[in-house]
C-alpha atoms as a PDB file:
ATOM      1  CA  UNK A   1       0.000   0.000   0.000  1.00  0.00           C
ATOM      2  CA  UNK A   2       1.128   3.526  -0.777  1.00  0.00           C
ATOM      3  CA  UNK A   3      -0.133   7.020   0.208  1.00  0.00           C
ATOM      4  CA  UNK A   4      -0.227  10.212  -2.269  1.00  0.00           C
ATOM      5  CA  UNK A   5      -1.102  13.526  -1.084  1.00  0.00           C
ATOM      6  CA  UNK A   6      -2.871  15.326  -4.006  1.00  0.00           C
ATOM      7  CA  UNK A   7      -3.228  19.375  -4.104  1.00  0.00           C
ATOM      8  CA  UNK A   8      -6.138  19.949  -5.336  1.00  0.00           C
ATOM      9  CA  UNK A   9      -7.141  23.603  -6.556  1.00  0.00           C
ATOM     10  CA  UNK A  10     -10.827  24.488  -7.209  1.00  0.00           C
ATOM     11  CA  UNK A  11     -12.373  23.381  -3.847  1.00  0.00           C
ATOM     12  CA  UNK A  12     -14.898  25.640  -2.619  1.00  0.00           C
ATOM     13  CA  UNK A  13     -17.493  23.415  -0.308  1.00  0.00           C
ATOM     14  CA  UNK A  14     -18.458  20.171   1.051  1.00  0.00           C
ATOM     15  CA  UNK A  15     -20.008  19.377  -1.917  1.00  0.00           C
ATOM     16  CA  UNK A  16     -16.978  19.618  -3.596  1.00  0.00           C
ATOM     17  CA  UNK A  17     -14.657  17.621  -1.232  1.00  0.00           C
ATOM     18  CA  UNK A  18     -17.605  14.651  -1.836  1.00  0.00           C
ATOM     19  CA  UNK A  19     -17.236  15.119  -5.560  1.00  0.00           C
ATOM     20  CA  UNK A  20     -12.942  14.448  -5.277  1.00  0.00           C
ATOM     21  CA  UNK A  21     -13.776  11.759  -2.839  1.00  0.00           C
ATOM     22  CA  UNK A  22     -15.724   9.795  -4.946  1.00  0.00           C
ATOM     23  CA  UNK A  23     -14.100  10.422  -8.218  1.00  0.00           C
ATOM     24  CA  UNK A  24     -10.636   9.069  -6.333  1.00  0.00           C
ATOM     25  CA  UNK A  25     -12.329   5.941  -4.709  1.00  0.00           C
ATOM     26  CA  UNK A  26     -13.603   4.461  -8.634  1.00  0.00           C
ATOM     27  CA  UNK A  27      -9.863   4.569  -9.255  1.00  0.00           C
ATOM     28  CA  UNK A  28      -9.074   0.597  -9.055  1.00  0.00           C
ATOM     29  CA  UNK A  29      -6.406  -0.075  -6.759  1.00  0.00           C
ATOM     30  CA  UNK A  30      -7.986   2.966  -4.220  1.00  0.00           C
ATOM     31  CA  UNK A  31      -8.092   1.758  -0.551  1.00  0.00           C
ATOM     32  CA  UNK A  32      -8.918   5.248   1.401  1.00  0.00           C
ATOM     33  CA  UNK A  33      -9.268   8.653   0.645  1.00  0.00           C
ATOM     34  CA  UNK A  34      -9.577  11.511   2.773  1.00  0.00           C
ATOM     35  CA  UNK A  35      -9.930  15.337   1.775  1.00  0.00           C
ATOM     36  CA  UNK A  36      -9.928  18.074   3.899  1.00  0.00           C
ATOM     37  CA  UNK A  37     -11.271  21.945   1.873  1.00  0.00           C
ATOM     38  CA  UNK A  38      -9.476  23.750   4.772  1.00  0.00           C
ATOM     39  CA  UNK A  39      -6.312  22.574   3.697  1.00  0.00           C
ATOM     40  CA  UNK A  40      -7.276  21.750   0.317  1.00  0.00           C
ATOM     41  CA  UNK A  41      -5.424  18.269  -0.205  1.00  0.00           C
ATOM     42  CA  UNK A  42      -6.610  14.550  -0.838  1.00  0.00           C
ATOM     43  CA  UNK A  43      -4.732  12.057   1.072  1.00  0.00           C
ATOM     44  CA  UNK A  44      -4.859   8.416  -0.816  1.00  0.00           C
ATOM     45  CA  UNK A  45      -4.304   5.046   0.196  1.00  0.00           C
ATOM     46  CA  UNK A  46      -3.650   2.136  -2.680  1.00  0.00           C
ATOM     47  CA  UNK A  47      -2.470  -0.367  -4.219  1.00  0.00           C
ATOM     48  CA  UNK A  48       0.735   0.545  -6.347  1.00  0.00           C
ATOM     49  CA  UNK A  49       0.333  -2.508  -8.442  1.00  0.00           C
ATOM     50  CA  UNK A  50      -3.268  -1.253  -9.551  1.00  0.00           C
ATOM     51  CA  UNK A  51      -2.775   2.118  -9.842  1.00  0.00           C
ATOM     52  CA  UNK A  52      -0.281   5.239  -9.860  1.00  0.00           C
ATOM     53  CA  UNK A  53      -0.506   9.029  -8.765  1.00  0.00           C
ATOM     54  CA  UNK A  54      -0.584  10.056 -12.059  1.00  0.00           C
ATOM     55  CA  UNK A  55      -4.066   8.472 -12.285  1.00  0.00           C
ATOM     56  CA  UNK A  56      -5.062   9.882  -9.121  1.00  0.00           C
ATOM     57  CA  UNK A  57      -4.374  13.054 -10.660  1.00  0.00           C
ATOM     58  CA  UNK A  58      -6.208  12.461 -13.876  1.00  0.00           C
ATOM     59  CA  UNK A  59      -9.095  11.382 -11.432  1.00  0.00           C
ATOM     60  CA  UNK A  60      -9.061  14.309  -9.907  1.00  0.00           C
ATOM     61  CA  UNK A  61      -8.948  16.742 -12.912  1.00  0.00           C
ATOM     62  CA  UNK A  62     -11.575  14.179 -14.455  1.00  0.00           C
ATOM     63  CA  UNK A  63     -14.091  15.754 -12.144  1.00  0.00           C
ATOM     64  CA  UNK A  64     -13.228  19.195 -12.698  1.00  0.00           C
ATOM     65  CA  UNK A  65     -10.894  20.258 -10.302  1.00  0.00           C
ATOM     66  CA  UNK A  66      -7.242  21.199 -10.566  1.00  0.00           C
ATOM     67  CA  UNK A  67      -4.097  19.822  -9.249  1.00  0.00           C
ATOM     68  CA  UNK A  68      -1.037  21.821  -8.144  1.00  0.00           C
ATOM     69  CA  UNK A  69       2.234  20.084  -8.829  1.00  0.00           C
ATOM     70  CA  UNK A  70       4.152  22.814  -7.056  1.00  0.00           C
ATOM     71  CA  UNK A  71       5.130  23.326  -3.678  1.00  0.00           C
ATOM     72  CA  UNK A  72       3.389  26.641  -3.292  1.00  0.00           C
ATOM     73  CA  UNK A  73      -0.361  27.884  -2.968  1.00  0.00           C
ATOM     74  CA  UNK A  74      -1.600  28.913  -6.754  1.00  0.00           C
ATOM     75  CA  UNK A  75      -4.978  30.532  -7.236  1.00  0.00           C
ATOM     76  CA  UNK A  76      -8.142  28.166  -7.632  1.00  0.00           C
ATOM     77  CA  UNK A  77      -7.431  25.792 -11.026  1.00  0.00           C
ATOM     78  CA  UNK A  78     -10.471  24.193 -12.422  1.00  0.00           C
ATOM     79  CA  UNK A  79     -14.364  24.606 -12.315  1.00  0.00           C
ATOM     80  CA  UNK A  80     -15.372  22.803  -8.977  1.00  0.00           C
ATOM     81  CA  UNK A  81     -18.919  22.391  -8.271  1.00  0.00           C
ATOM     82  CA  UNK A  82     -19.626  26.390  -7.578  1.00  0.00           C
ATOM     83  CA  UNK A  83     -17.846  27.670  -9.799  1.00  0.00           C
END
């Protein structure tokens, strides 16, 4: 088992942490995933064998959020739910 933190960009309500949580878990291979807006990451537990972070990522922008591949805070990337 592995774990990925994913920045995701675009969050703006619950509504939108349940919309990155559920696009993550129909990833095969997925195990866990937790999101927190405040802090605007997805922490993800799987299976290395069945998946990679790169499709975690694509999951992610799938459902119309952004990801931030750099270490600092960028403005909001992607549509979210609100938005």
């Amino acid at each position: 088992m592995q774990a990925e933190i994913i920045q995701v960009t675009g969050m703006t309500c619950g509504g939108c942490t349940s919309n990155v949580t559920q696009a993550l878990k129909t990833v095969n291979g997925v195990n866990d995933v937790t999101v927190s807006l405040s802090d605007g990451k997805a922490t993800v537990q799987y299976d290395e064998k069945l998946t990679s972070p790169e499709q975690l990522k694509s999951a992610v922008i799938g459902a119309g959020y952004g990801v931030d591949t750099s270490n600092t805070a960028q403005q909001s990337q992607g549509k979210g739910c609100c938005g």
